[in-house]
PDB file of N, CA and C in Angstrom:
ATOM      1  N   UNK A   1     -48.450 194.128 231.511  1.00  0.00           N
ATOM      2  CA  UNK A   1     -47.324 193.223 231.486  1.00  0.00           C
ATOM      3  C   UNK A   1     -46.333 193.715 230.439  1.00  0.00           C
ATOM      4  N   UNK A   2     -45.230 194.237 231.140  1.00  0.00           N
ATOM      5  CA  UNK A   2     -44.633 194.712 230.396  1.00  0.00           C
ATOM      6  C   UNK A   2     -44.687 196.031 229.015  1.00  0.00           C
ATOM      7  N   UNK A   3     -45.883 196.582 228.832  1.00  0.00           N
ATOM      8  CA  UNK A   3     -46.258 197.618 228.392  1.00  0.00           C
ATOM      9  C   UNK A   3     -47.247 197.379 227.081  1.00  0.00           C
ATOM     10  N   UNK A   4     -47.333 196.415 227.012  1.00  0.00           N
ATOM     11  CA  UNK A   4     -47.711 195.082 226.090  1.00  0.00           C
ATOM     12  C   UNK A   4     -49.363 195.135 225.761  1.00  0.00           C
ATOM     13  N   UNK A   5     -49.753 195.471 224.747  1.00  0.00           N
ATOM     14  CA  UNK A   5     -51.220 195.852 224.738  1.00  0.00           C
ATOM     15  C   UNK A   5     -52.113 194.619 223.733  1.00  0.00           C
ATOM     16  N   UNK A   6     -53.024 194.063 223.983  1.00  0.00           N
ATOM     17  CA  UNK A   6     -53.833 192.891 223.463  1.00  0.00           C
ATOM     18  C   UNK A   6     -53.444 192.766 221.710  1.00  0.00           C
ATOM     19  N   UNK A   7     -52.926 193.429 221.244  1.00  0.00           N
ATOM     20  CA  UNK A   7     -52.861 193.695 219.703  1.00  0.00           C
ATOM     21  C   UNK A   7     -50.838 192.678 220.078  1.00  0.00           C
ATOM     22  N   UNK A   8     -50.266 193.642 220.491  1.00  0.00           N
ATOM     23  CA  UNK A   8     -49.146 192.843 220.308  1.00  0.00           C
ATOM     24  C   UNK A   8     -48.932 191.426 221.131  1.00  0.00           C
ATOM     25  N   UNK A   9     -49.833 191.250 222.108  1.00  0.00           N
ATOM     26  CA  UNK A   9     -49.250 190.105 222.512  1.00  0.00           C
ATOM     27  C   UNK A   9     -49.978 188.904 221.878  1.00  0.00           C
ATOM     28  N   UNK A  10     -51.032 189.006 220.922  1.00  0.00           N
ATOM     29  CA  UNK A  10     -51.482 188.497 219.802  1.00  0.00           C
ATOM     30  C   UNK A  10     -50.785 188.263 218.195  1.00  0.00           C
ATOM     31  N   UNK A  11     -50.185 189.213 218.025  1.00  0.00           N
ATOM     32  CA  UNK A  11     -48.562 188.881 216.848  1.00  0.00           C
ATOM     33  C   UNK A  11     -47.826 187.664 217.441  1.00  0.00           C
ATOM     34  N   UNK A  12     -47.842 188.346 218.896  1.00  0.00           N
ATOM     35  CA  UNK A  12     -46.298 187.286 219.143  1.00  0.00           C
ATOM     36  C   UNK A  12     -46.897 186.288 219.575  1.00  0.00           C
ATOM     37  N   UNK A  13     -48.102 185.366 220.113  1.00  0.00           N
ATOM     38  CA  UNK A  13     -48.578 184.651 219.958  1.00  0.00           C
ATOM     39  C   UNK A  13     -48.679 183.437 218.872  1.00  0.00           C
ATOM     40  N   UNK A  14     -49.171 184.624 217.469  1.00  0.00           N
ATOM     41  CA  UNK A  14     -49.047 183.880 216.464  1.00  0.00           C
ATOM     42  C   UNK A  14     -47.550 183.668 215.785  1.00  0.00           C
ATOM     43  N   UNK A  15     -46.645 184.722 216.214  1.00  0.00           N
ATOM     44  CA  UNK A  15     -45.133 184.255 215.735  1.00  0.00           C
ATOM     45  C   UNK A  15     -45.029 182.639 216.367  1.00  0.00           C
ATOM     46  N   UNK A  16     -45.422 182.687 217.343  1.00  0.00           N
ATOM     47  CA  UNK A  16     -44.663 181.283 218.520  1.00  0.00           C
ATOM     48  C   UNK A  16     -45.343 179.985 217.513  1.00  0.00           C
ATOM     49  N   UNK A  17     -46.808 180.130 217.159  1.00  0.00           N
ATOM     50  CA  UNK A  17     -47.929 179.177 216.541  1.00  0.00           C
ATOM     51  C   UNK A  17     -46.565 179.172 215.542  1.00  0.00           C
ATOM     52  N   UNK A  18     -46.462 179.775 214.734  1.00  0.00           N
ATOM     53  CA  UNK A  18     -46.076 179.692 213.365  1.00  0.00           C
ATOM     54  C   UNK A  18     -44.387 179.196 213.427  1.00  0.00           C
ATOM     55  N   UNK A  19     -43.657 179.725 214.428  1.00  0.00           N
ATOM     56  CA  UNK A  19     -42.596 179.320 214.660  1.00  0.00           C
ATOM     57  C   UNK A  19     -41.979 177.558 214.803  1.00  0.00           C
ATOM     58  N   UNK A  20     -43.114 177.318 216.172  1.00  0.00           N
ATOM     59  CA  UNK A  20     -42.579 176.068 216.680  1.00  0.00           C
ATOM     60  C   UNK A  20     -44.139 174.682 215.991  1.00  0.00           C
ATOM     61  N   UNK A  21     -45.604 175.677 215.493  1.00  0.00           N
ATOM     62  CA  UNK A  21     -46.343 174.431 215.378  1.00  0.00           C
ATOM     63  C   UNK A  21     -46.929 174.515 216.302  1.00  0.00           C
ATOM     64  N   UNK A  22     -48.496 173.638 216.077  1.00  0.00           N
ATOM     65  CA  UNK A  22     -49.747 173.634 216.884  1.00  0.00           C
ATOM     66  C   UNK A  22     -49.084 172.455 217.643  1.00  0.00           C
ATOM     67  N   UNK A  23     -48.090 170.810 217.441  1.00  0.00           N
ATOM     68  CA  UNK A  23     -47.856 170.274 218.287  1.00  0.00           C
ATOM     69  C   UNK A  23     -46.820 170.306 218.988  1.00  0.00           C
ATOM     70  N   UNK A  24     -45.959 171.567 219.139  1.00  0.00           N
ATOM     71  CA  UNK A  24     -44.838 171.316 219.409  1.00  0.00           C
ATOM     72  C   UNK A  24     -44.869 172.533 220.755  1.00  0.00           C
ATOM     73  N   UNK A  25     -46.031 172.988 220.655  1.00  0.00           N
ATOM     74  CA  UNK A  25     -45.887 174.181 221.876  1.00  0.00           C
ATOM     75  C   UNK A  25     -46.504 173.505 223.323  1.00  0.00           C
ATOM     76  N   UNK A  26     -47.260 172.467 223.506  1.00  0.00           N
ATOM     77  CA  UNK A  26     -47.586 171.895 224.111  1.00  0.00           C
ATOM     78  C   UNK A  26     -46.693 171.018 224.960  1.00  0.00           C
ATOM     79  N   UNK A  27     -45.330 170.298 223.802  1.00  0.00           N
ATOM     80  CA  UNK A  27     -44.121 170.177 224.697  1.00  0.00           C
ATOM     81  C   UNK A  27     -43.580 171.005 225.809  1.00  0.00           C
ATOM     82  N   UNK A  28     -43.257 171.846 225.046  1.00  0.00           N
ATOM     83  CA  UNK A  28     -42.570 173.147 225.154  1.00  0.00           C
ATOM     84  C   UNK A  28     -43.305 173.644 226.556  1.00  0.00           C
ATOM     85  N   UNK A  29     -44.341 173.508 226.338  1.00  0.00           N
ATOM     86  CA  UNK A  29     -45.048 174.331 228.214  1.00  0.00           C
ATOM     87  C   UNK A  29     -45.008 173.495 228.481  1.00  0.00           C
ATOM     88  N   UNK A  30     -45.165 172.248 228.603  1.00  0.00           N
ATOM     89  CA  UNK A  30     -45.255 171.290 229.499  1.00  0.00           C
ATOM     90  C   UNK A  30     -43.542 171.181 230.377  1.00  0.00           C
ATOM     91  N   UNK A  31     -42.468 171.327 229.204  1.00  0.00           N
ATOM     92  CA  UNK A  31     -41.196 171.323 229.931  1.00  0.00           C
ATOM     93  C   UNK A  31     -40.579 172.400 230.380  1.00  0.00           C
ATOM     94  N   UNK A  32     -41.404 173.485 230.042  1.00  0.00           N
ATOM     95  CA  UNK A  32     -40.954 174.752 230.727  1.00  0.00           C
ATOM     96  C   UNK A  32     -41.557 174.943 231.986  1.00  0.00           C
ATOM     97  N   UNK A  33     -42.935 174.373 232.101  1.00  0.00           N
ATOM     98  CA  UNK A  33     -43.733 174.042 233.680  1.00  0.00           C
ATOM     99  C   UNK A  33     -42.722 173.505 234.891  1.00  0.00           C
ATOM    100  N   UNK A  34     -42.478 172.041 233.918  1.00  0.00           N
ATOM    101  CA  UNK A  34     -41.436 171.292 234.977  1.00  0.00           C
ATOM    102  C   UNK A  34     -40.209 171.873 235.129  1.00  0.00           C
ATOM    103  N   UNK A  35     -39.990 172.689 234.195  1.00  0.00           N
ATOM    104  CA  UNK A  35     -38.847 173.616 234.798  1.00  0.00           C
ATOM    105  C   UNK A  35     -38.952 174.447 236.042  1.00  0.00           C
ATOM    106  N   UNK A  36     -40.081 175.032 236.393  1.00  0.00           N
ATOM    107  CA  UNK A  36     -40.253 176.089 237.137  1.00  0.00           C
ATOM    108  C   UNK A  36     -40.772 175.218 238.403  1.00  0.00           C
ATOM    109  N   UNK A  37     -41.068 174.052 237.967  1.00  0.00           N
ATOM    110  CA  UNK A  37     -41.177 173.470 239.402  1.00  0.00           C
ATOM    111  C   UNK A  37     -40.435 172.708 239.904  1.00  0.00           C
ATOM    112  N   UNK A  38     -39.325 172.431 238.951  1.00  0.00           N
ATOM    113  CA  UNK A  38     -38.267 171.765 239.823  1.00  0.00           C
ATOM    114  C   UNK A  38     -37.146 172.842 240.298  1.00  0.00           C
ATOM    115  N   UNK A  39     -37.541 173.940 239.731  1.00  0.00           N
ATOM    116  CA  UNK A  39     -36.638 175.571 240.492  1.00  0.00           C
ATOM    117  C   UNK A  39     -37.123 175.784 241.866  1.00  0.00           C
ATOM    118  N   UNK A  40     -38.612 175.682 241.745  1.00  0.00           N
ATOM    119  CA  UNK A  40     -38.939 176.204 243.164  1.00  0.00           C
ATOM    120  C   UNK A  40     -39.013 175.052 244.286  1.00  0.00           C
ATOM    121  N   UNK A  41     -38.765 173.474 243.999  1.00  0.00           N
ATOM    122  CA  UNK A  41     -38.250 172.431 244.894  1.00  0.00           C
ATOM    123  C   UNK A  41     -37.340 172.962 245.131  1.00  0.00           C
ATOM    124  N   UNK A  42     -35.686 172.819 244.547  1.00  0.00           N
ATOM    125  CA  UNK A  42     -34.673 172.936 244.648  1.00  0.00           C
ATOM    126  C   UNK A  42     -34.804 174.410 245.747  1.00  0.00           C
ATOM    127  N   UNK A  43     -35.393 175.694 245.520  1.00  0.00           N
ATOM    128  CA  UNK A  43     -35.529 176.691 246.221  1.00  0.00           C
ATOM    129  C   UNK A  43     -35.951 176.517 247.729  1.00  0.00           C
ATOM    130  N   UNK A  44     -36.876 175.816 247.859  1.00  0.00           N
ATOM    131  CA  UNK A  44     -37.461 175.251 248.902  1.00  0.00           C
ATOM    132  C   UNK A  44     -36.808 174.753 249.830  1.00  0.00           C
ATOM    133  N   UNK A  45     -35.632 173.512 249.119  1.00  0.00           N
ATOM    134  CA  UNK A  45     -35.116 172.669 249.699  1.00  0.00           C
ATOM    135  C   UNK A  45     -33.683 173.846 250.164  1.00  0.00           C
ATOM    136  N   UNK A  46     -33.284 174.826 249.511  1.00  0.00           N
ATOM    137  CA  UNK A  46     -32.043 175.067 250.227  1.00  0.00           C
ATOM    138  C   UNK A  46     -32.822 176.117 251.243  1.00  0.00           C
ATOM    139  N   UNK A  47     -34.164 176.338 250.970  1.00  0.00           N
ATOM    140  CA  UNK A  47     -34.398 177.854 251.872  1.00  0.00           C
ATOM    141  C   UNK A  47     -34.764 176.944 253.296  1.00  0.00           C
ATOM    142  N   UNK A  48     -34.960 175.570 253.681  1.00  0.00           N
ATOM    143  CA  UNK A  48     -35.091 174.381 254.455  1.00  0.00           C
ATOM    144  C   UNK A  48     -33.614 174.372 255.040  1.00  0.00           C
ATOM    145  N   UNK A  49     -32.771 174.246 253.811  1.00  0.00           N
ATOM    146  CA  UNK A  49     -31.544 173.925 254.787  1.00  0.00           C
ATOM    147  C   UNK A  49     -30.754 174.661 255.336  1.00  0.00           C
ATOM    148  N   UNK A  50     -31.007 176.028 255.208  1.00  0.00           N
ATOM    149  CA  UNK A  50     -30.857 177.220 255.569  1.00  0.00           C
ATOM    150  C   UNK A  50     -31.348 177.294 257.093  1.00  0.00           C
ATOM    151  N   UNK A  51     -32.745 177.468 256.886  1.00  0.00           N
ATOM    152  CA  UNK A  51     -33.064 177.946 258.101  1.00  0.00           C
ATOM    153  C   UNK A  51     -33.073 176.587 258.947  1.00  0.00           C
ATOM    154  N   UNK A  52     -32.779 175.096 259.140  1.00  0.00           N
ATOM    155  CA  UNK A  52     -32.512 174.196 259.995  1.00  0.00           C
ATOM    156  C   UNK A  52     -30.907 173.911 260.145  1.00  0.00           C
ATOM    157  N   UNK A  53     -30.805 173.969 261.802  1.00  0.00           N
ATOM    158  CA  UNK A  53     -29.016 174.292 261.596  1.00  0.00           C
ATOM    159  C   UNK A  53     -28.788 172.770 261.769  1.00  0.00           C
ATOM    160  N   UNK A  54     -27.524 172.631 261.440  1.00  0.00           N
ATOM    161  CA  UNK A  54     -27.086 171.263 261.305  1.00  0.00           C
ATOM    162  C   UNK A  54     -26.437 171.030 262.161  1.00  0.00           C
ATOM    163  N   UNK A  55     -26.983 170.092 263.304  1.00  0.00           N
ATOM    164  CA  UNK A  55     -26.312 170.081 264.459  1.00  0.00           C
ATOM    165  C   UNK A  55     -26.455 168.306 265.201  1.00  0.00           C
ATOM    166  N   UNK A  56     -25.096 168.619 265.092  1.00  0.00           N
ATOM    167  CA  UNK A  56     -24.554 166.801 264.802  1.00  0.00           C
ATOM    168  C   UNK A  56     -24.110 166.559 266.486  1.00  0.00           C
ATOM    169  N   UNK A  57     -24.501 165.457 267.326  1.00  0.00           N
ATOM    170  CA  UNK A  57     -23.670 165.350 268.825  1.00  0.00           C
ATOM    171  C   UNK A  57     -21.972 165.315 268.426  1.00  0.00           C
ATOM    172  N   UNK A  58     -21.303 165.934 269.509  1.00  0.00           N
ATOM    173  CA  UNK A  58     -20.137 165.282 269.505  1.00  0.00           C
ATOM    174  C   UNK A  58     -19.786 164.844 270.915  1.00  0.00           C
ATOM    175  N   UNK A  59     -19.000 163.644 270.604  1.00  0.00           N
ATOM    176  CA  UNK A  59     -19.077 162.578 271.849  1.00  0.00           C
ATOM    177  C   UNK A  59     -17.935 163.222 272.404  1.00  0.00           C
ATOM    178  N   UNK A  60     -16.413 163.736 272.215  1.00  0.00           N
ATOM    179  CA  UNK A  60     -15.448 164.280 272.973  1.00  0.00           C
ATOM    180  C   UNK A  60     -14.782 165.015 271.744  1.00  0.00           C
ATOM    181  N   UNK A  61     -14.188 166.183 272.583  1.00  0.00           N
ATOM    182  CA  UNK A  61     -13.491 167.248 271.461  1.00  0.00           C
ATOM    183  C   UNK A  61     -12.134 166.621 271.905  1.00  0.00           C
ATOM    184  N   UNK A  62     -11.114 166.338 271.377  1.00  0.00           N
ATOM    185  CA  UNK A  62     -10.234 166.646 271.282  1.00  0.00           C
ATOM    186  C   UNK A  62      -9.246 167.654 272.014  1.00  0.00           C
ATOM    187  N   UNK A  63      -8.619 167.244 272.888  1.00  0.00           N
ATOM    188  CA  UNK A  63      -8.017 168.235 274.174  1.00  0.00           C
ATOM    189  C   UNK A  63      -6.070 168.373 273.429  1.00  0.00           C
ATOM    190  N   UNK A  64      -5.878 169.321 274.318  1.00  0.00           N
ATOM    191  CA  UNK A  64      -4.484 169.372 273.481  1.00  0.00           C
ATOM    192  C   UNK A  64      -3.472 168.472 273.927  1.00  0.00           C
ATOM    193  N   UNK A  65      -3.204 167.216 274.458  1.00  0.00           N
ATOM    194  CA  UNK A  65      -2.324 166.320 274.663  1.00  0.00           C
ATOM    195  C   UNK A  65      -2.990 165.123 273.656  1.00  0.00           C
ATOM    196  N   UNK A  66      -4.293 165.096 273.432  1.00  0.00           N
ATOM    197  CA  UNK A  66      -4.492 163.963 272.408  1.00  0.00           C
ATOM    198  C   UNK A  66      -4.296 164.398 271.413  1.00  0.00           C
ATOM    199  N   UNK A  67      -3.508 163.236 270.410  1.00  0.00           N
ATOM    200  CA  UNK A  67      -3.131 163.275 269.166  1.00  0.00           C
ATOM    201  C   UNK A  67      -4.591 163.089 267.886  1.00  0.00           C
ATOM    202  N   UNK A  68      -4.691 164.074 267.666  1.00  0.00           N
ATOM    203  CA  UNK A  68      -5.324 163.398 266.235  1.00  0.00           C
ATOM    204  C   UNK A  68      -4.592 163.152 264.881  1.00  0.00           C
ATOM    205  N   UNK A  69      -5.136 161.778 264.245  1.00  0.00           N
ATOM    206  CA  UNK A  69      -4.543 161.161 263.425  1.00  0.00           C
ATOM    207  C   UNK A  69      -5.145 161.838 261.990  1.00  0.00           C
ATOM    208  N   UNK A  70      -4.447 161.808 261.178  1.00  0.00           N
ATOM    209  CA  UNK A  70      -4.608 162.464 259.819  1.00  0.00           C
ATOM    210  C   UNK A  70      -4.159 161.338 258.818  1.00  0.00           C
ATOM    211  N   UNK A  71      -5.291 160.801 257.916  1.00  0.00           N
ATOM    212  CA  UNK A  71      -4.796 160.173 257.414  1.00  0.00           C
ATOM    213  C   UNK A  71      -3.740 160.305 255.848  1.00  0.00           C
ATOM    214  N   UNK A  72      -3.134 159.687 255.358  1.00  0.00           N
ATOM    215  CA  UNK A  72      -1.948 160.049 254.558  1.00  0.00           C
ATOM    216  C   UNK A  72      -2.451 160.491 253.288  1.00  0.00           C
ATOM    217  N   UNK A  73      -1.619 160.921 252.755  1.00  0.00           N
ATOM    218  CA  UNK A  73      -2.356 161.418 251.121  1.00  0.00           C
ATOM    219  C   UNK A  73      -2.349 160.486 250.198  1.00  0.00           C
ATOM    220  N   UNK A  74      -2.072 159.593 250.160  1.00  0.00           N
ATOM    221  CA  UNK A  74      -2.326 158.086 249.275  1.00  0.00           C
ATOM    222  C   UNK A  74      -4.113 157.612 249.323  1.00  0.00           C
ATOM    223  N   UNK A  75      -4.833 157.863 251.149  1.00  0.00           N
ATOM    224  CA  UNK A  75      -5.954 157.549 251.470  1.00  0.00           C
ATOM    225  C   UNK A  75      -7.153 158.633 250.350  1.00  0.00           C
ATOM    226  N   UNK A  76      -6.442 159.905 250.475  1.00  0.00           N
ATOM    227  CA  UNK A  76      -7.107 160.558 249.568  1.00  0.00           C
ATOM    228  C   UNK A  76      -7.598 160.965 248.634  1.00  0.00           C
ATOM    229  N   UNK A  77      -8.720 160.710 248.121  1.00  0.00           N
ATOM    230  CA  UNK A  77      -9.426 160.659 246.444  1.00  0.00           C
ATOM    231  C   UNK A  77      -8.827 161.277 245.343  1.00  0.00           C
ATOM    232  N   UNK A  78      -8.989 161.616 243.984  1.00  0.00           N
ATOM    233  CA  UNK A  78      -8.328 162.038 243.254  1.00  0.00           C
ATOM    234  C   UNK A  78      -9.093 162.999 242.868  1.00  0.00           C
ATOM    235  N   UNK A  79      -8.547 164.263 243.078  1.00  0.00           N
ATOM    236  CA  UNK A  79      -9.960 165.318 242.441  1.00  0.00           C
ATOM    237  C   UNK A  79     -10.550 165.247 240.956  1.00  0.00           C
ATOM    238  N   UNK A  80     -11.827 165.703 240.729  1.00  0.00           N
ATOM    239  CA  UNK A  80     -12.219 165.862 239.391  1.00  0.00           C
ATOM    240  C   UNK A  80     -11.906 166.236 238.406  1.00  0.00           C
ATOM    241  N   UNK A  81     -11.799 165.917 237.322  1.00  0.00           N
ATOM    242  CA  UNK A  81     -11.117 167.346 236.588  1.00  0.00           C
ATOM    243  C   UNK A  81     -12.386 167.447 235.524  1.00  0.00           C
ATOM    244  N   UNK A  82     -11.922 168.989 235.474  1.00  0.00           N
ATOM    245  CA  UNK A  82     -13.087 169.328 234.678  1.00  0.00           C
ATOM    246  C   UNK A  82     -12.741 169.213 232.955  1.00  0.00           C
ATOM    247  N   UNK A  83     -13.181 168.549 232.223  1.00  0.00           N
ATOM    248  CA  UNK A  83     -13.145 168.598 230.694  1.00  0.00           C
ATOM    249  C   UNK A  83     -11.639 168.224 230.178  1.00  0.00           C
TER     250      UNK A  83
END
């Protein structure tokens, strides 16, 4: 792993002990766990919406003598702004 031989990944072991504490590393994996599993939901869920196409009925298209209505720009939301 990485070129990494039982001697050094035992330093950095004890750097992490000594760094963060015997109770504070136990957080720490526990929220780095739920990190990696709410990555691979989220992964899941778009590799789902990916491969299922989204396919909605439509009752009549629109021919070129019917008018479609557009509604005015007053009806329309106000975009976000960022910061």
């Amino acid at each position: 792993m990485f070129g990494l031989g039982p001697g050094e990944m035992l330093m950095a072991l004890v750097a992490i002990l000594l760094l963060f504490g015997a109770k504070r590393i136990p957080e720490i994996a526990g929220s780095f766990g739920k990190g990696i599993r709410e990555f691979k939901k989220n992964m899941t869920d778009v590799q789902k919406e990916i491969e299922a196409p989204d396919i909605r009925p439509v009752d009549r298209l629109p021919s070129n003598g019917d008018r479609v209505e557009r509604g005015s720009d007053d009806d329309r939301p106000e975009p976000k702004k960022l910061i």
